[in-house]
PDB file of N, CA and C in Angstrom:
ATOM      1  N   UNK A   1     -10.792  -2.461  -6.393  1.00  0.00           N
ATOM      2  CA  UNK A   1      -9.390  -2.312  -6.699  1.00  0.00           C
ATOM      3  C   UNK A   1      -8.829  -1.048  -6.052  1.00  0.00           C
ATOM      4  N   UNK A   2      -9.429   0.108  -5.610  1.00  0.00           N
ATOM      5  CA  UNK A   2      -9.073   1.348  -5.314  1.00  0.00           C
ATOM      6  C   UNK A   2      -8.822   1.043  -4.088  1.00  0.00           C
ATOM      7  N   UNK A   3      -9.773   0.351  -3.181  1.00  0.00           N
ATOM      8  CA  UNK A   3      -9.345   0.426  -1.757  1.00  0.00           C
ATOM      9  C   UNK A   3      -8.293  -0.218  -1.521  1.00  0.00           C
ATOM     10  N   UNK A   4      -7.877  -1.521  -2.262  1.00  0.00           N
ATOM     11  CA  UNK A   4      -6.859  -2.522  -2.457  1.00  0.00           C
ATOM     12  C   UNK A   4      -5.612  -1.383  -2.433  1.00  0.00           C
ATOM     13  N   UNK A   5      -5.548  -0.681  -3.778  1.00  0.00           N
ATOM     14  CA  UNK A   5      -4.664   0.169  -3.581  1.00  0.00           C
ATOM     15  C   UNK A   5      -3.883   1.372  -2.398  1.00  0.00           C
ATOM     16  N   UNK A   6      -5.096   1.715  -2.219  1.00  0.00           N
ATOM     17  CA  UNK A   6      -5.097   2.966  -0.701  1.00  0.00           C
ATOM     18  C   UNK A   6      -4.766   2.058   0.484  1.00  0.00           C
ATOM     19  N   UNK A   7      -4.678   0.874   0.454  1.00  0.00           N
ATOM     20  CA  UNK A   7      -4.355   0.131   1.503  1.00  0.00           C
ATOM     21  C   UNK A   7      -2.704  -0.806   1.231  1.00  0.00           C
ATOM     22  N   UNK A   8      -2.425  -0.700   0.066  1.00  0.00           N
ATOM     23  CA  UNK A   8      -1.047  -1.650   0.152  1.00  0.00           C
ATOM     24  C   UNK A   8       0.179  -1.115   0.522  1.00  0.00           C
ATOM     25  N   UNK A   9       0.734  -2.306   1.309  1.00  0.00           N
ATOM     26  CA  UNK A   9       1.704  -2.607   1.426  1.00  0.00           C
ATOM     27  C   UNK A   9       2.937  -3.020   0.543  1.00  0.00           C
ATOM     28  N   UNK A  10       3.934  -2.709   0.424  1.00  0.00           N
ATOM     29  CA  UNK A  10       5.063  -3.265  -0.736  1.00  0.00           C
ATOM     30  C   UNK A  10       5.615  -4.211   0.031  1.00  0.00           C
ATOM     31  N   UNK A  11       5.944  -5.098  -1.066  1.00  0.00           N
ATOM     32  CA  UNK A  11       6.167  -6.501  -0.487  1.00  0.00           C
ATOM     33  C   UNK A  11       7.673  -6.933  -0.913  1.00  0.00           C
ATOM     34  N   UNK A  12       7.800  -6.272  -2.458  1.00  0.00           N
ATOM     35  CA  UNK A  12       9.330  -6.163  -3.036  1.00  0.00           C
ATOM     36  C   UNK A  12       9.355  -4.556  -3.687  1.00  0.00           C
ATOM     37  N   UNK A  13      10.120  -4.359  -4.919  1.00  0.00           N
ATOM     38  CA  UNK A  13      10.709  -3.263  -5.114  1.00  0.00           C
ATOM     39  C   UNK A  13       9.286  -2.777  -5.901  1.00  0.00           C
ATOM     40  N   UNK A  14       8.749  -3.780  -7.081  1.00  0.00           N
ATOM     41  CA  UNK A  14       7.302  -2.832  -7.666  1.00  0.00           C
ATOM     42  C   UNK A  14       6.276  -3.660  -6.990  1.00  0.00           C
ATOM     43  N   UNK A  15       6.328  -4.597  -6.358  1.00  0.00           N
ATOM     44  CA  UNK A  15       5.341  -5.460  -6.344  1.00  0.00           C
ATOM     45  C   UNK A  15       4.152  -5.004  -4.659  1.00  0.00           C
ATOM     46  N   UNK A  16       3.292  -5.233  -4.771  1.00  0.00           N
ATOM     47  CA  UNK A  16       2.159  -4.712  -3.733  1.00  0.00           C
ATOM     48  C   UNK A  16       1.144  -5.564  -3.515  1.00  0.00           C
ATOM     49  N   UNK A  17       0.748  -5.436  -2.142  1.00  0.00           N
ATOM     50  CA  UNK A  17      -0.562  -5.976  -1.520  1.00  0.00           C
ATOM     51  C   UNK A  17      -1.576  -5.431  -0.951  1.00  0.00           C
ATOM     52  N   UNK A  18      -2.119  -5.189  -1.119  1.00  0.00           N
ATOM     53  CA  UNK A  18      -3.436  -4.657  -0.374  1.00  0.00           C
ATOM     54  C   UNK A  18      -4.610  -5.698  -0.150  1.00  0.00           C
ATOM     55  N   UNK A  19      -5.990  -4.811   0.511  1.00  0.00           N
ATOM     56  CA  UNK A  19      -6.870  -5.176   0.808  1.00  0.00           C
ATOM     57  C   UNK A  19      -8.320  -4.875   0.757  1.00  0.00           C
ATOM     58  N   UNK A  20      -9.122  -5.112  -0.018  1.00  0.00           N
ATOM     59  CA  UNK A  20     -10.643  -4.824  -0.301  1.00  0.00           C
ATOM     60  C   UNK A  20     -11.073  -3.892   1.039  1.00  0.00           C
ATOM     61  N   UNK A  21     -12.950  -3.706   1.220  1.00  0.00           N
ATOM     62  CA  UNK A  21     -13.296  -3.652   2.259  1.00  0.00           C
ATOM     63  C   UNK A  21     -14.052  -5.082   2.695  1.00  0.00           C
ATOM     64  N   UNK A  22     -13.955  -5.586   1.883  1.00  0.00           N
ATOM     65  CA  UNK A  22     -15.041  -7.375   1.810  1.00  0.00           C
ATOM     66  C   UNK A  22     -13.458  -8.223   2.462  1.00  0.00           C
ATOM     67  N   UNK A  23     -12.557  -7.481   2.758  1.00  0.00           N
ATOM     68  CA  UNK A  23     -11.419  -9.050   2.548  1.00  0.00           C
ATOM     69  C   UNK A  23     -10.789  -9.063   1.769  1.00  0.00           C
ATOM     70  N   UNK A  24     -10.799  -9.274   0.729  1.00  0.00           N
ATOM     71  CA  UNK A  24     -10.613  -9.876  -0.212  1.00  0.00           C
ATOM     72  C   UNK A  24      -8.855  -8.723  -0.531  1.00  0.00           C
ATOM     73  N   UNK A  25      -7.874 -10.285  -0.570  1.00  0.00           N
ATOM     74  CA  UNK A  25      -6.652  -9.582  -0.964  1.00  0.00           C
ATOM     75  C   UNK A  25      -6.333  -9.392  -2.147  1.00  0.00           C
ATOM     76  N   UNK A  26      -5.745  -8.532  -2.736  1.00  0.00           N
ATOM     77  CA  UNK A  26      -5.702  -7.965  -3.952  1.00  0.00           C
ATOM     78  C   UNK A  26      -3.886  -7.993  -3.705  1.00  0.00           C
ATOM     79  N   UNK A  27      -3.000  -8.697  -4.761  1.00  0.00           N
ATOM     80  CA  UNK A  27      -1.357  -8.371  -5.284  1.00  0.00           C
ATOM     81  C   UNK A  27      -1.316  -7.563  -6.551  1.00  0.00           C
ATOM     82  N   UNK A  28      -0.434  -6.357  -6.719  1.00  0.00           N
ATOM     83  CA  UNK A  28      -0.398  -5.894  -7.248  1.00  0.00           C
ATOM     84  C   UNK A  28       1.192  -5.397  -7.955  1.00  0.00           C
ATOM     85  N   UNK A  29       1.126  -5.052  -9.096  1.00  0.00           N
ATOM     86  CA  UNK A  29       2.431  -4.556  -9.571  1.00  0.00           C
ATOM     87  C   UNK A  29       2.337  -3.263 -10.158  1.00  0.00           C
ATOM     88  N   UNK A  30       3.208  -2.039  -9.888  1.00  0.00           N
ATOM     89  CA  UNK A  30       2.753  -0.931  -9.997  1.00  0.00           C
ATOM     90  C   UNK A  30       3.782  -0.167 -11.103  1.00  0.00           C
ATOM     91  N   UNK A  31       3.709   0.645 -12.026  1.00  0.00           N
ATOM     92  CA  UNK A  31       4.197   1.338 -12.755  1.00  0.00           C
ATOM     93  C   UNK A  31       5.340   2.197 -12.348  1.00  0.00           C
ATOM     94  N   UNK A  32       6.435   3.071 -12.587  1.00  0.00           N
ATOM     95  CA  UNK A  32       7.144   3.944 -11.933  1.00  0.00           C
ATOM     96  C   UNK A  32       6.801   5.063 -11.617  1.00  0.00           C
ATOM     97  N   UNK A  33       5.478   5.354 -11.941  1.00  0.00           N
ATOM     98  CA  UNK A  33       4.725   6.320 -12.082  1.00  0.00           C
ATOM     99  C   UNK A  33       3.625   6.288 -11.156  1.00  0.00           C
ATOM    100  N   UNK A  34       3.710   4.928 -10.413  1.00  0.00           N
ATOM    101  CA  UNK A  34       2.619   4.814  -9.521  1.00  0.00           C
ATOM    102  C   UNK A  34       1.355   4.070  -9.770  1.00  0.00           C
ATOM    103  N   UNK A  35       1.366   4.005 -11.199  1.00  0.00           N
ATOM    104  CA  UNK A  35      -0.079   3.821 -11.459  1.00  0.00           C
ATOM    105  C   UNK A  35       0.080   1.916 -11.169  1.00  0.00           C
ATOM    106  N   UNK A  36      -1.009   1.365 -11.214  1.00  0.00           N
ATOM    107  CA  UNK A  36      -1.118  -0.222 -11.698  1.00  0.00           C
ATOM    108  C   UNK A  36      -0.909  -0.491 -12.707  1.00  0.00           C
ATOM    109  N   UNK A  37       0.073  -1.561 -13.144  1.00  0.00           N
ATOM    110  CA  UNK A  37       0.239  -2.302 -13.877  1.00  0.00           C
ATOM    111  C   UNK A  37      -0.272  -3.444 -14.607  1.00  0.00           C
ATOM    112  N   UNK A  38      -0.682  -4.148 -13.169  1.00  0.00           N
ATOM    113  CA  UNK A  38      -1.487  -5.048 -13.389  1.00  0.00           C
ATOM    114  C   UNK A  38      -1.653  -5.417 -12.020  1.00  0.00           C
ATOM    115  N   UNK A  39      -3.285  -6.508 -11.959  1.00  0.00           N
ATOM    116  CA  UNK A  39      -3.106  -6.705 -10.096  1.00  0.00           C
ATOM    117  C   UNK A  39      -4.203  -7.717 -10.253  1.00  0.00           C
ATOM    118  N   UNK A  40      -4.102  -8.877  -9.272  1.00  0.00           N
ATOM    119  CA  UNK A  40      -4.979  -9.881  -9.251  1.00  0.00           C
ATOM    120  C   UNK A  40      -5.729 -10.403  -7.594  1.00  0.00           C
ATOM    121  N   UNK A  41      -7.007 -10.845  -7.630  1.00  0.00           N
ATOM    122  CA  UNK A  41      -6.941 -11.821  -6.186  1.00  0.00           C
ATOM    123  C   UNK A  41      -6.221 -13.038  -5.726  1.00  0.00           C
ATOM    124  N   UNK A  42      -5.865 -12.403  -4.387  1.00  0.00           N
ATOM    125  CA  UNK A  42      -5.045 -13.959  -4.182  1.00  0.00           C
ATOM    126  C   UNK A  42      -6.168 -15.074  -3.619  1.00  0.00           C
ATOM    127  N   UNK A  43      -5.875 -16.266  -3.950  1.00  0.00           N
ATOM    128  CA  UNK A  43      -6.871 -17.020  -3.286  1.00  0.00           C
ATOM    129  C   UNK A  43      -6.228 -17.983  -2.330  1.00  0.00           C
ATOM    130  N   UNK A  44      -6.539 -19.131  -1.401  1.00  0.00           N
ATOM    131  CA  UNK A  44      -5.984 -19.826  -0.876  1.00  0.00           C
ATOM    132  C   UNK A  44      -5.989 -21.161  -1.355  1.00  0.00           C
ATOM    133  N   UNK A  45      -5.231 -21.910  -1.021  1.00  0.00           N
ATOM    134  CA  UNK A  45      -5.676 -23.178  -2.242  1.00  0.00           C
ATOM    135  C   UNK A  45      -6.125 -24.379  -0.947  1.00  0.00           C
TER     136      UNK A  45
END
């Protein structure tokens, strides 16, 4: 989850994307404070 973080991109106003070192994409929603809110893997269907 940390690298996910150190790596995202904002996508809307709280909302974020990042990226593992395996791949693996991580969306995220972030606090006003910066911190995570909450954050999940995306998968492909």
């Amino acid at each position: 989850m940390d690298e996910a973080y150190h790596t995202r991109k904002q996508v809307r106003s709280n909302k974020y994307r990042g990226i593992t070192s395996t791949g693996i994409k991580i969306e995220m929603y972030l606090n006003s404070d910066g911190t995570i809110a909450t954050a999940y893997p995306l998968y492909k269907k």
